[in-house]
Protein backbone atom coordinates (compact mmCIF):
# COMPACT_ATOMS: atom_id res chain seq x y z
CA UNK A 1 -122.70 4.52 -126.94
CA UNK A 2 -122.27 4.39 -130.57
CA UNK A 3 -118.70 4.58 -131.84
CA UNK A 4 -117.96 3.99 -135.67
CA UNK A 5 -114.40 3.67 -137.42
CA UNK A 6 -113.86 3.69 -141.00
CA UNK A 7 -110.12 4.18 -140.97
CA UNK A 8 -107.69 2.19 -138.83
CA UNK A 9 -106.71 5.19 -136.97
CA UNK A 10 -110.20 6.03 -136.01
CA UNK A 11 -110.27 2.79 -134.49
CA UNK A 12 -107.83 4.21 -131.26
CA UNK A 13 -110.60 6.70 -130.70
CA UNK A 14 -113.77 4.79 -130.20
CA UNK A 15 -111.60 2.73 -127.56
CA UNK A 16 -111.24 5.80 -125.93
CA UNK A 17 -114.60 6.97 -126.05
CA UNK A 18 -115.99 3.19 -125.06
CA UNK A 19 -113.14 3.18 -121.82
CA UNK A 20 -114.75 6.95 -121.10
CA UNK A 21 -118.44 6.01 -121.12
CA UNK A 22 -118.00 2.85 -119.08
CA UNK A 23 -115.87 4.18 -116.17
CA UNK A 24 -112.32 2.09 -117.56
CA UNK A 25 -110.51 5.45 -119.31
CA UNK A 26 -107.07 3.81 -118.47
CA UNK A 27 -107.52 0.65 -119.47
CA UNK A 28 -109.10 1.80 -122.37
CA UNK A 29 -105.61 3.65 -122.97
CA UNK A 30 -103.66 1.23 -122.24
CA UNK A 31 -105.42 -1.03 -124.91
CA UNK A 32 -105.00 1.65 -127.23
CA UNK A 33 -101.53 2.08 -126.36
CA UNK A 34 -100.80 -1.58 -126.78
CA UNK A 35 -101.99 -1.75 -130.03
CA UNK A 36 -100.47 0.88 -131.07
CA UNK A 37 -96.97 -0.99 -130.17
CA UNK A 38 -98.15 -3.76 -131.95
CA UNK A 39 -98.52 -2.06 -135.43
CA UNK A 40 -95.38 -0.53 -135.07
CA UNK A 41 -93.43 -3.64 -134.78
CA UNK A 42 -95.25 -4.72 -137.94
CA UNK A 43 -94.48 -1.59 -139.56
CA UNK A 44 -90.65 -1.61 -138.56
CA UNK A 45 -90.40 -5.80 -139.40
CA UNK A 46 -92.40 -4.72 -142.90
CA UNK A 47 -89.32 -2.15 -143.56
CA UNK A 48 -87.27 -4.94 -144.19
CA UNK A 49 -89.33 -6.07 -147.72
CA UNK A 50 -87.62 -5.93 -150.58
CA UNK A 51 -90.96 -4.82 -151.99
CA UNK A 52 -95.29 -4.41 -151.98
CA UNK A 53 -96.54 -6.90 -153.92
CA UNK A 54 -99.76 -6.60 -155.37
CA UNK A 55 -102.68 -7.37 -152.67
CA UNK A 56 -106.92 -7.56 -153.98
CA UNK A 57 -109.23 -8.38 -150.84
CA UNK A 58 -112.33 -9.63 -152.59
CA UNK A 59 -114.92 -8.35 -150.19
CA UNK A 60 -118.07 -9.88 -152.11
CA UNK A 61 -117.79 -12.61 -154.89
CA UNK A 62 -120.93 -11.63 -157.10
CA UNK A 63 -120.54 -8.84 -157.50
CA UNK A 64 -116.92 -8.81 -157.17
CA UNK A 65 -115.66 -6.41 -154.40
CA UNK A 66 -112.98 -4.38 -152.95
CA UNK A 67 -112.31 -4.12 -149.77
CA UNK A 68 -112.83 -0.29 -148.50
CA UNK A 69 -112.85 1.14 -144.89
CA UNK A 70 -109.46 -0.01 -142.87
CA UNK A 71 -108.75 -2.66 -145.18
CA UNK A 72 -106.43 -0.75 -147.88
CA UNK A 73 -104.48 1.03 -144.80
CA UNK A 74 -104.08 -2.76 -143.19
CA UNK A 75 -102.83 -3.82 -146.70
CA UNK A 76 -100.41 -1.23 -147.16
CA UNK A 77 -99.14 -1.40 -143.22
CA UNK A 78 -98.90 -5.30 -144.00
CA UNK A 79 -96.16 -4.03 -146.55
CA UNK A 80 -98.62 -4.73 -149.72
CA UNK A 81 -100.42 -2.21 -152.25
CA UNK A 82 -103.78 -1.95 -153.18
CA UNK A 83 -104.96 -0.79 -156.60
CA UNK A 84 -108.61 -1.93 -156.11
CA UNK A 85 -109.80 -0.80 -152.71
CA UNK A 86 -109.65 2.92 -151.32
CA UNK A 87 -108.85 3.48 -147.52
CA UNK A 88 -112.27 5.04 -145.61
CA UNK A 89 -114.51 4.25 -148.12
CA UNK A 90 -116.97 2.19 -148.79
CA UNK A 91 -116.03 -1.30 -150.61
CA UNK A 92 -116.12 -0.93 -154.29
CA UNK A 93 -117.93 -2.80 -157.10
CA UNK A 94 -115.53 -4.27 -159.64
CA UNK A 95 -115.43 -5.42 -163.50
CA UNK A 96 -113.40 -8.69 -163.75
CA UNK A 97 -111.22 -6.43 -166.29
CA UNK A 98 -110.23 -4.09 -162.96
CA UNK A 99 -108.93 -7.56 -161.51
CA UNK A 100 -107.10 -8.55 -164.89
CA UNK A 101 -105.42 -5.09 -165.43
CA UNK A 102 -104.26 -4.90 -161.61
CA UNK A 103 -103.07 -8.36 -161.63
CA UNK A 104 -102.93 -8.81 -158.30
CA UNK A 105 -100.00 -10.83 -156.76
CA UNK A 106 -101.73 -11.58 -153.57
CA UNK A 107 -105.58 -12.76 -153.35
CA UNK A 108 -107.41 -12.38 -149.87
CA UNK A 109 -110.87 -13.84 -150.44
CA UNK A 110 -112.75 -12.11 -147.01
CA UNK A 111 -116.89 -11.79 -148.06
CA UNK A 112 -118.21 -10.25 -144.90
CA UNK A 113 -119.83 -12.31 -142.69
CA UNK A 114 -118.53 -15.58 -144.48
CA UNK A 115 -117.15 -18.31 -142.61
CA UNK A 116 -113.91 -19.40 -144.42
CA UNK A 117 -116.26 -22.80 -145.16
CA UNK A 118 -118.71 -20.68 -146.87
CA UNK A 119 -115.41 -18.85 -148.64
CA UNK A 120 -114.16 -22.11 -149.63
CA UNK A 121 -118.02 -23.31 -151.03
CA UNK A 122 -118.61 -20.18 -153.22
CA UNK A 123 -115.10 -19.85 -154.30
CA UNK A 124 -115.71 -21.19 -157.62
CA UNK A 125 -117.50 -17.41 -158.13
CA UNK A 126 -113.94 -16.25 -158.71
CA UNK A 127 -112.36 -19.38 -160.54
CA UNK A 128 -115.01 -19.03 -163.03
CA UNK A 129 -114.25 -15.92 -164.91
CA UNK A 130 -111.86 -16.03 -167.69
CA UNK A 131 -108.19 -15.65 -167.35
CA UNK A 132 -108.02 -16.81 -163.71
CA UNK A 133 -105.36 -18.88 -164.01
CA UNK A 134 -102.75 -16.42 -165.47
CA UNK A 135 -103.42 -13.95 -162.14
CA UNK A 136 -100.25 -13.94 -161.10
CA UNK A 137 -101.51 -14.67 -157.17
CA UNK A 138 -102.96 -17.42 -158.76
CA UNK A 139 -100.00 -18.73 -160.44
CA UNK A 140 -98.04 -18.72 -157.63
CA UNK A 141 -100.61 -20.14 -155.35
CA UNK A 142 -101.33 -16.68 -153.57
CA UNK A 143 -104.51 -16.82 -153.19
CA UNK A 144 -106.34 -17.36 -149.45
CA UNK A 145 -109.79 -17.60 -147.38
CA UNK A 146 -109.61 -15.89 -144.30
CA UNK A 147 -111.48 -15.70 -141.45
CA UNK A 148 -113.59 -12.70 -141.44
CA UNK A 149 -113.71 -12.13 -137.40
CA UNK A 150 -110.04 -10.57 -137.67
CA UNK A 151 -110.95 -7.75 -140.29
CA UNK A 152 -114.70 -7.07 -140.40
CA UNK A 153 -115.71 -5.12 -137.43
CA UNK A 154 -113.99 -2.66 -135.52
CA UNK A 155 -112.14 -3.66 -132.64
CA UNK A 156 -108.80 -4.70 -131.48
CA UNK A 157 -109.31 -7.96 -133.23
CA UNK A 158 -108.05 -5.64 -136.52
CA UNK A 159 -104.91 -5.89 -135.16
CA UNK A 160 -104.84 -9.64 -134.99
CA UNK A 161 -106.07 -9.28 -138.70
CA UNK A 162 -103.19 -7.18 -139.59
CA UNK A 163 -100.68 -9.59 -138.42
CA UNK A 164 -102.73 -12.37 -140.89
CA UNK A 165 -102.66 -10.50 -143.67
CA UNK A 166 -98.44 -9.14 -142.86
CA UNK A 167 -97.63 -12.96 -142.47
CA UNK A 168 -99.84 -13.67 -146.17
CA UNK A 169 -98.17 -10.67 -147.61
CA UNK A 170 -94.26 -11.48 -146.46
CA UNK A 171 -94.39 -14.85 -145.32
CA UNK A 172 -90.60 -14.26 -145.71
CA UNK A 173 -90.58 -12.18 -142.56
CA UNK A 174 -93.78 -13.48 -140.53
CA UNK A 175 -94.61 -16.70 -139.50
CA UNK A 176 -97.71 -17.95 -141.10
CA UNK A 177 -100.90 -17.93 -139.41
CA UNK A 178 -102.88 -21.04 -138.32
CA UNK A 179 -105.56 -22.46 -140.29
CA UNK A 180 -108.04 -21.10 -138.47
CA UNK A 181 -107.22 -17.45 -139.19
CA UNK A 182 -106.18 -18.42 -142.82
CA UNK A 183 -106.14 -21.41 -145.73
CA UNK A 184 -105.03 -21.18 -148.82
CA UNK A 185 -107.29 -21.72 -151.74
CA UNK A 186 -105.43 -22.02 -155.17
C-alpha cells in the first residue's frame, strides 16, 4: 500500500487507508481520531497568543530552503506565520534577500534527514551570509535545530512535531521541549 500526504490533513486519510488494508479500520480511526484531539487543544491553547510571530523552517542550508508540504500548515496551527514556505508544495529555493526582507522572528533549522548533530556542524551555512546577526530570531536568540524524525515523514509523529514547534513558537503558553526534540542554536 502506498499512501502519500502533502498536507497535514491528508495525513488522517492514509491512516485510514493503512488501518483498511491491514485488517485494523478502528484502530486506525481511533488514531486518527486521537490526533485529531490533539491538534485541537493546540489550536484552542494557540488562541490565547497575543500574536504570529514570524517563523522560516530552513529545510536545506545550501541552497537555502523553505519548508513546503505540511510544514507551513504546522507553522501556522503552532500560532506562527510563514512568508517563505507554501502549504502542499514542494520546499522552495531561497535568495538570502527573501530571508532578510521576511525577517523572520523565529528560525527552525530542520535539513531533511539531518541529525540535529549534523544541524549543529553545518550551521555555520546560515551564520555566514551577511546581515545574520540583525535577523530579528537571531537577535533574540530564536533560532533552533530540531530533530527531523518529528516533521519529515508522514505519520503521527507530525503531531509530536507540532507540539515542538507550538512550544518554540509560544514558549509563553507551552512548555519547552526536551533537548532531544529541540536545541537552540544562536
Amino acid at each position: 500500500v502506498s499512501v502519500t500526504a502533502r498536507r497535514l490533513d491528508e495525513l488522517f486519510g492514509c491512516l485510514e487507508q493503512l488501518g483498511d488494508a491491514t485488517g485494523r479500520a478502528r484502530r486506525a480511526r481511533q488514531l486518527s481520531g486521537r490526533l485529531q484531539r490533539d491538534i485541537e487543544h493546540i489550536q484552542r491553547r494557540v488562541r490565547r497568543a497575543r500574536r504570529r510571530p514570524r517563523v522560516w523552517c530552513a529545510e536545506w542550508l545550501d541552497p537555502l530552503m523553505a519548508a513546503g508540504h505540511w510544514i507551513p500548515e504546522m507553522i501556522a496551527l503552532a500560532g506562527g506565520r510563514d512568508g517563505l514556505g507554501h502549504p502542499g508544495e514542494d520546499s522552495a529555493r531561497l535568495a538570502w534577500e527573501d530571508v532578510v526582507r521576511d525577517d523572520p522572528e523565529v528560525i527552525l533549522v530542520m535539513p531533511c534527514s539531518f541529525s540535529m548533530a549534523r544541524t549543529q556542524r553545518e550551521f555555520p551555512l546560515l551564520t555566514a551570509h551577511p546581515g545574520w546577526p540583525m535577523l530579528s530570531a537571531v537577535k533574540s536568540k530564536r533560532v533552533y535545530a530540531l530533530n527531523t524524525a518529528f516533521f519529515h515523514r508522514q505519520g503521527p509523529r507530525l503531531v509530536t512535531g507540532l507540539r515542538i514547534m507550538a512550544a518554540l513558537v509560544h514558549p509563553e503558553l507551552f512548555p519547552h521541549p526536551p533537548r532531544t526534540h529541540a536545541r537552540p542554536l544562536a
